[in-house]
Protein backbone atom coordinates (compact mmCIF):
# COMPACT_ATOMS: atom_id res chain seq x y z
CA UNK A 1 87.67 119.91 93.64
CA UNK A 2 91.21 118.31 94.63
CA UNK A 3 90.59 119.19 98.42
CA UNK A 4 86.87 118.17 98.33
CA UNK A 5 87.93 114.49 96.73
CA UNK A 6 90.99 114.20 99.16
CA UNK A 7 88.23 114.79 102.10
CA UNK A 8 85.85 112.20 100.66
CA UNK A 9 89.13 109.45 100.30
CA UNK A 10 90.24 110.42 103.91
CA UNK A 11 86.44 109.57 105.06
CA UNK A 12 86.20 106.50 103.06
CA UNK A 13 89.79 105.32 104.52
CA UNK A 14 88.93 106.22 108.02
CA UNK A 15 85.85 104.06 107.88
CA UNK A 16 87.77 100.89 105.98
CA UNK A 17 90.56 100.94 108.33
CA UNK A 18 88.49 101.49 111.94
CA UNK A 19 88.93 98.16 113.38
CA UNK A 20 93.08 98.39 112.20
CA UNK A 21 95.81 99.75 114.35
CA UNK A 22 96.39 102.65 111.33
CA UNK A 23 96.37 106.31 111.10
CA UNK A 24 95.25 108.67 108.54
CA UNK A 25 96.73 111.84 108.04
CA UNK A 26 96.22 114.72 105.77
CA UNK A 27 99.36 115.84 104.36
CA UNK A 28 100.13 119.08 101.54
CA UNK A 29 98.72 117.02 98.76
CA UNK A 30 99.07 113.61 100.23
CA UNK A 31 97.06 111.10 102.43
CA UNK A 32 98.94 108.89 104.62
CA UNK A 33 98.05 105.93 105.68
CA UNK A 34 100.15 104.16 108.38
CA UNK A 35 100.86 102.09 111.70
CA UNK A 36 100.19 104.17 114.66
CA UNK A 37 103.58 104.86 115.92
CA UNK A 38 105.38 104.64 112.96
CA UNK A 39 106.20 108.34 111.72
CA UNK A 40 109.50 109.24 109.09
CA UNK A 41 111.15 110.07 112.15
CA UNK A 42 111.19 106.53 113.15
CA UNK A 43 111.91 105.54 110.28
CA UNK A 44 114.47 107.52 109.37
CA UNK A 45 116.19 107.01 112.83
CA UNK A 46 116.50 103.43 111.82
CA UNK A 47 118.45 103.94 108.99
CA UNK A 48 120.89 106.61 110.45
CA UNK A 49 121.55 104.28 113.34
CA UNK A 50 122.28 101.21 110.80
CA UNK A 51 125.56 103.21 109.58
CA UNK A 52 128.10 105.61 109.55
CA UNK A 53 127.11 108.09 106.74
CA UNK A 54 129.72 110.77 105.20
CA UNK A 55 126.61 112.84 103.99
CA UNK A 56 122.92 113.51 104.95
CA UNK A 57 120.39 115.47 103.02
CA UNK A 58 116.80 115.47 103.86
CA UNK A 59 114.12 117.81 102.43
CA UNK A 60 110.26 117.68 102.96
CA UNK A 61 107.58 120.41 102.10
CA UNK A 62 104.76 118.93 104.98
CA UNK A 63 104.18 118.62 108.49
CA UNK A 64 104.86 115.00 108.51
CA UNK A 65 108.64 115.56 107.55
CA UNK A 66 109.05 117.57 110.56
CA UNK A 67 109.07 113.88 112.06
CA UNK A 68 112.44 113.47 109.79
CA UNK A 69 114.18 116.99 110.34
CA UNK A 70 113.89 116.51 114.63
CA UNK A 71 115.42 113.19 114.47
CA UNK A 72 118.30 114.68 111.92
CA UNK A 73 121.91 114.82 113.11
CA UNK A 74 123.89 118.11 113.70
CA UNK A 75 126.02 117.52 110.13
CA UNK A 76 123.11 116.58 108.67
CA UNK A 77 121.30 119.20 105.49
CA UNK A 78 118.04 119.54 106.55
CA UNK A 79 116.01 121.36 104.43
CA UNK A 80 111.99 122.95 105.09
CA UNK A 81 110.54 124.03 101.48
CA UNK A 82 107.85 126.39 101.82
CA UNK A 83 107.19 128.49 104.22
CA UNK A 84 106.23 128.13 107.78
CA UNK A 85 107.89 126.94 110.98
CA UNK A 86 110.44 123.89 110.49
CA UNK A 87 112.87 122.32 112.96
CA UNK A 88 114.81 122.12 109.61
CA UNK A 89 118.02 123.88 109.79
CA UNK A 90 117.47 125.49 106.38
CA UNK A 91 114.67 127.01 104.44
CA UNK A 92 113.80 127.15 100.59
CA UNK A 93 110.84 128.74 98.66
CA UNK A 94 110.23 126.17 96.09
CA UNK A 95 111.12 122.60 94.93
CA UNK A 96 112.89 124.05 92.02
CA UNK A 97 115.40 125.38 94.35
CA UNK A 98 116.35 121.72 96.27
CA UNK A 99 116.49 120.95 92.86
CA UNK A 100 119.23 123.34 91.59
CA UNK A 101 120.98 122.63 95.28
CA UNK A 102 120.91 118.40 94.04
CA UNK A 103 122.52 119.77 90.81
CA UNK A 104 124.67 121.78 92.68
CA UNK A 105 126.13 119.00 94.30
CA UNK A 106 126.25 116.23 91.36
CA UNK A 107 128.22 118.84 89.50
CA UNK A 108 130.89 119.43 92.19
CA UNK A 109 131.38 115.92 93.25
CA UNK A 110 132.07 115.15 89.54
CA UNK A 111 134.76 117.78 89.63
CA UNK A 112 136.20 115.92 93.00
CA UNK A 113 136.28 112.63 91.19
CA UNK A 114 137.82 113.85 87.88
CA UNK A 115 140.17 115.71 89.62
């Protein structure tokens, strides 16, 4: 019923926004409406040009992070949950797992700050 309503929505938005300069796009459980041109890749560019950062994590389970994980420095943790192919460097079955790996990392840098 999910898919059939996200179909109907992506319809409805396609017709509103003809005479705009947008894009829809079908996403795993999302609909995303935006400027043609503009992508997370773009976007996320932008902010690892405006500085130096000590750490980068980025995880995305659809084909529109792939945008983010090609643009993604060499240091940087990019992570692909779910399966199929990924220009992320790693891959994980399952949100619970970025979660434990977020955990993961709380819990040591609290150690390095208390130490």
């Amino acid at each position: 019923m999910a898919r059939v309503r996200a179909g109907e929505l992506s319809e409805a938005l396609l017709h509103l926004t003809s005479h705009m300069d947008v894009m829809i796009l079908e996403g795993n459980r999302v609909i995303e409406v935006k400027n043609r041109g503009v992508d997370k890749g773009r976007a996320v560019k932008r902010w690892l040009e405006k500085y130096d950062w000590d750490f980068i994590f980025c995880a995305g389970d659809d084909w529109t992070d792939e945008y983010m994980f090609e643009v993604m420095p060499e240091h940087a943790y990019s992570i692909k949950v779910g399966g199929g192919f990924s220009r992320a460097k790693y891959h994980v079955r399952s949100w619970r797992e970025i979660r434990e790996i977020l955990h993961e990392i709380v819990r040591k840098e609290v150690r390095y700050e208390n130490a």
